[in-house]
Protein backbone atom coordinates (compact mmCIF):
# COMPACT_ATOMS: atom_id res chain seq x y z
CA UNK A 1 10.83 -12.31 2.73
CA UNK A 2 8.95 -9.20 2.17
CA UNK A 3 5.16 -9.11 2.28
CA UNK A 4 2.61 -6.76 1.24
CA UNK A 5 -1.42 -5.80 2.00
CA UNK A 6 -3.18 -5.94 -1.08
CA UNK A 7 -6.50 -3.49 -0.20
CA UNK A 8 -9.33 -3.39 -3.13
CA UNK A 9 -12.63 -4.35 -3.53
CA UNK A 10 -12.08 -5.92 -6.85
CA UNK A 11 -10.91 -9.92 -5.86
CA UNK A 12 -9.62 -10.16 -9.96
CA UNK A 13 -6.93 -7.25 -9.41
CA UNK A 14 -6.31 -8.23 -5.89
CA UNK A 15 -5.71 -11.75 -6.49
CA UNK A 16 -3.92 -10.94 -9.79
CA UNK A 17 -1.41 -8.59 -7.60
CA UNK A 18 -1.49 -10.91 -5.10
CA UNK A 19 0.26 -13.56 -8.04
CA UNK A 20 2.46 -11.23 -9.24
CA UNK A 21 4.16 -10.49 -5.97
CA UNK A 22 4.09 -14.26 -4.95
CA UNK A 23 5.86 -14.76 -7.92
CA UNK A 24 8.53 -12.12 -6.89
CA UNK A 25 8.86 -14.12 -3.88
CA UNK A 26 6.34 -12.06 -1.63
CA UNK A 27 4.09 -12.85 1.34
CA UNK A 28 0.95 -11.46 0.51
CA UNK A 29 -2.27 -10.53 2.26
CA UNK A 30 -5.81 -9.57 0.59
CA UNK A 31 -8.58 -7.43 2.24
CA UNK A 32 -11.40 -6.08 0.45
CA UNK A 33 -12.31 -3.48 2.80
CA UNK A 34 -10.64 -0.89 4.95
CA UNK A 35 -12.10 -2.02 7.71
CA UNK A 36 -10.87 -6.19 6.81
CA UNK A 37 -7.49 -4.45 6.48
CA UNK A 38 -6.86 -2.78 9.53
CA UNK A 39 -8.89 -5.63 11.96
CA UNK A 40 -5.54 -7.56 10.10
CA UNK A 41 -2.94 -5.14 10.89
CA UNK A 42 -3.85 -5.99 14.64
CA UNK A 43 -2.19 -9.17 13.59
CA UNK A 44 0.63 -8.69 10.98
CA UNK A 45 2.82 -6.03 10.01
CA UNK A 46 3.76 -6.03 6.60
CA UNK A 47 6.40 -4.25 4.63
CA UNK A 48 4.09 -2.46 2.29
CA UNK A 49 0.67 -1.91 0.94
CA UNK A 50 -0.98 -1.36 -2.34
CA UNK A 51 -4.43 0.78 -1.17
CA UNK A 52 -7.63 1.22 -3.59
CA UNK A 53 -9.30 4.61 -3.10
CA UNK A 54 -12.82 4.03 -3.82
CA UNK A 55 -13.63 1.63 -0.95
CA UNK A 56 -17.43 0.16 0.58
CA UNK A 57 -17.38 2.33 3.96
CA UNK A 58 -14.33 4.22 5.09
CA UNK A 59 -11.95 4.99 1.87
CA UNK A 60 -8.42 4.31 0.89
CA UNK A 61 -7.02 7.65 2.37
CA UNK A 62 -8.56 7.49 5.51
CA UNK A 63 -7.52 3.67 5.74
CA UNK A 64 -3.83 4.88 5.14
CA UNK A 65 -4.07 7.48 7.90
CA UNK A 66 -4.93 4.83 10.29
CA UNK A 67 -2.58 2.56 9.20
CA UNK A 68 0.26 4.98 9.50
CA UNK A 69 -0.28 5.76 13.23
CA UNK A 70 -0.79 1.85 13.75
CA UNK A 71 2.38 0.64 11.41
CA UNK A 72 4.76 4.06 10.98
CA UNK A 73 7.27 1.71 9.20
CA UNK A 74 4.57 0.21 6.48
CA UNK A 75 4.64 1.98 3.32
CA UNK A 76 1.75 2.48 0.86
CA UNK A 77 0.93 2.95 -2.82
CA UNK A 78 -2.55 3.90 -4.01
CA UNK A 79 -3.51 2.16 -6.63
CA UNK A 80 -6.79 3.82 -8.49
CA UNK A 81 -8.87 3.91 -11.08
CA UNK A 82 -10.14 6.74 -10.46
CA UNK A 83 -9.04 9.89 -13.25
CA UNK A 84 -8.84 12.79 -11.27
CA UNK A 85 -7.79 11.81 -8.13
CA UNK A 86 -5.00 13.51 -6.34
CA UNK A 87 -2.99 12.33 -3.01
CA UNK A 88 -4.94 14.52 -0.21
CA UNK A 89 -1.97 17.11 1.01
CA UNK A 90 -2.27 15.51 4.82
CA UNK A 91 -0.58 12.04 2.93
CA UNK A 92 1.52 13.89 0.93
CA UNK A 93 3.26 14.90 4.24
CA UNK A 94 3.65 10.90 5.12
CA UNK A 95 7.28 9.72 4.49
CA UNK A 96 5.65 6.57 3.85
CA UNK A 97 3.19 7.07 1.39
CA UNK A 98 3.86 7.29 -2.45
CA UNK A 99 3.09 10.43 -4.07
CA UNK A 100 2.85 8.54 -7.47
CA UNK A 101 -0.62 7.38 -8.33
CA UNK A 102 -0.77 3.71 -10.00
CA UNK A 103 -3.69 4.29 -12.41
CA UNK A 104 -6.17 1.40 -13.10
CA UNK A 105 -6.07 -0.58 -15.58
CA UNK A 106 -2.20 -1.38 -14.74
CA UNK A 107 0.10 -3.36 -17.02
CA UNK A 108 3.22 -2.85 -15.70
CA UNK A 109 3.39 -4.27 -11.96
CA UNK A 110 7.39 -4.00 -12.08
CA UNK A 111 6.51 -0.54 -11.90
CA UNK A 112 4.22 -0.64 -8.89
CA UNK A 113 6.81 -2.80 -7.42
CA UNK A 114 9.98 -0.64 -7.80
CA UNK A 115 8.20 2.21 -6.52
CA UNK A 116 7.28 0.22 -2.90
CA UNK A 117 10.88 -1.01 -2.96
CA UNK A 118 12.34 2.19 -3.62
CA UNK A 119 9.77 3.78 -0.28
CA UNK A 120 10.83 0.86 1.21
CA UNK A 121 14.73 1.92 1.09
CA UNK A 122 13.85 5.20 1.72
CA UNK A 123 12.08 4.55 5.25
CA UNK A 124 14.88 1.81 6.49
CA UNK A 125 17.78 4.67 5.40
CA UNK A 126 15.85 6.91 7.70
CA UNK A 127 15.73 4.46 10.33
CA UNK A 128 18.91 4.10 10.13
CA UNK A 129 19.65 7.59 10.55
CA UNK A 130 17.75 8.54 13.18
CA UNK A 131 18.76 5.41 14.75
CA UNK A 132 22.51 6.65 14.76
């Protein structure tokens, strides 16, 4: 069973991601702060994350640049509503992180969710590779 870290500050989207990916047969985890999310990373490791930007605190990018270091295999898609933001060139770098921006409002989760499956591939193919 996959799972995924739902990060936002908004409980409606997080708990209305949080349905859709149950429904697609995903464990999922909710955190409304950076700080809430990584305190649970100490904890679990799950497959993937969907990361607001504009967070209370410390913010979505600087969440994903801890996370990275603490769970290299984790992937993450930002998920904003935010207009003109662009994925800092330090995370574009990440294997792991999406370059595509999911903008807020979202209608279309099946998009959101073939994008983390598709990092998803992409990080166990390198595994494997490097593995070999």
């Amino acid at each position: 069973m996959k799972s995924i870290l739902i990060l936002d500050d908004e409980t409606v989207l997080r708990n209305a991601f949080a349905a859709y990916f149950e429904d697609c047969l995903w464990q999922t985890y909710q955190a409304e702060s950076a700080e809430k999310a990584l305190k649970m990373l100490e904890e679990i490791t799950p497959d993937a994350a969907t990361v607001d930007i504009r967070l209370p605190h410390m913010d979505g990018d600087e969440f994903i640049r801890e996370a990275c270091v603490l769970k290299p295999k984790m992937v993450f898609v930002i998920c904003t509503g935010s207009p003109e933001y662009f994925v800092p060139t330090d995370l574009q770098e990440y294997a792991q992180v999406s370059n595509q921006i999911f903008k807020k409002p979202m209608t279309k989760l099946n998009n959101l969710k073939n994008e983390i499956d598709r990092l998803i591939k992409e990080i166990e193919k390198t595994k494997v590779e490097n593995d070999s």
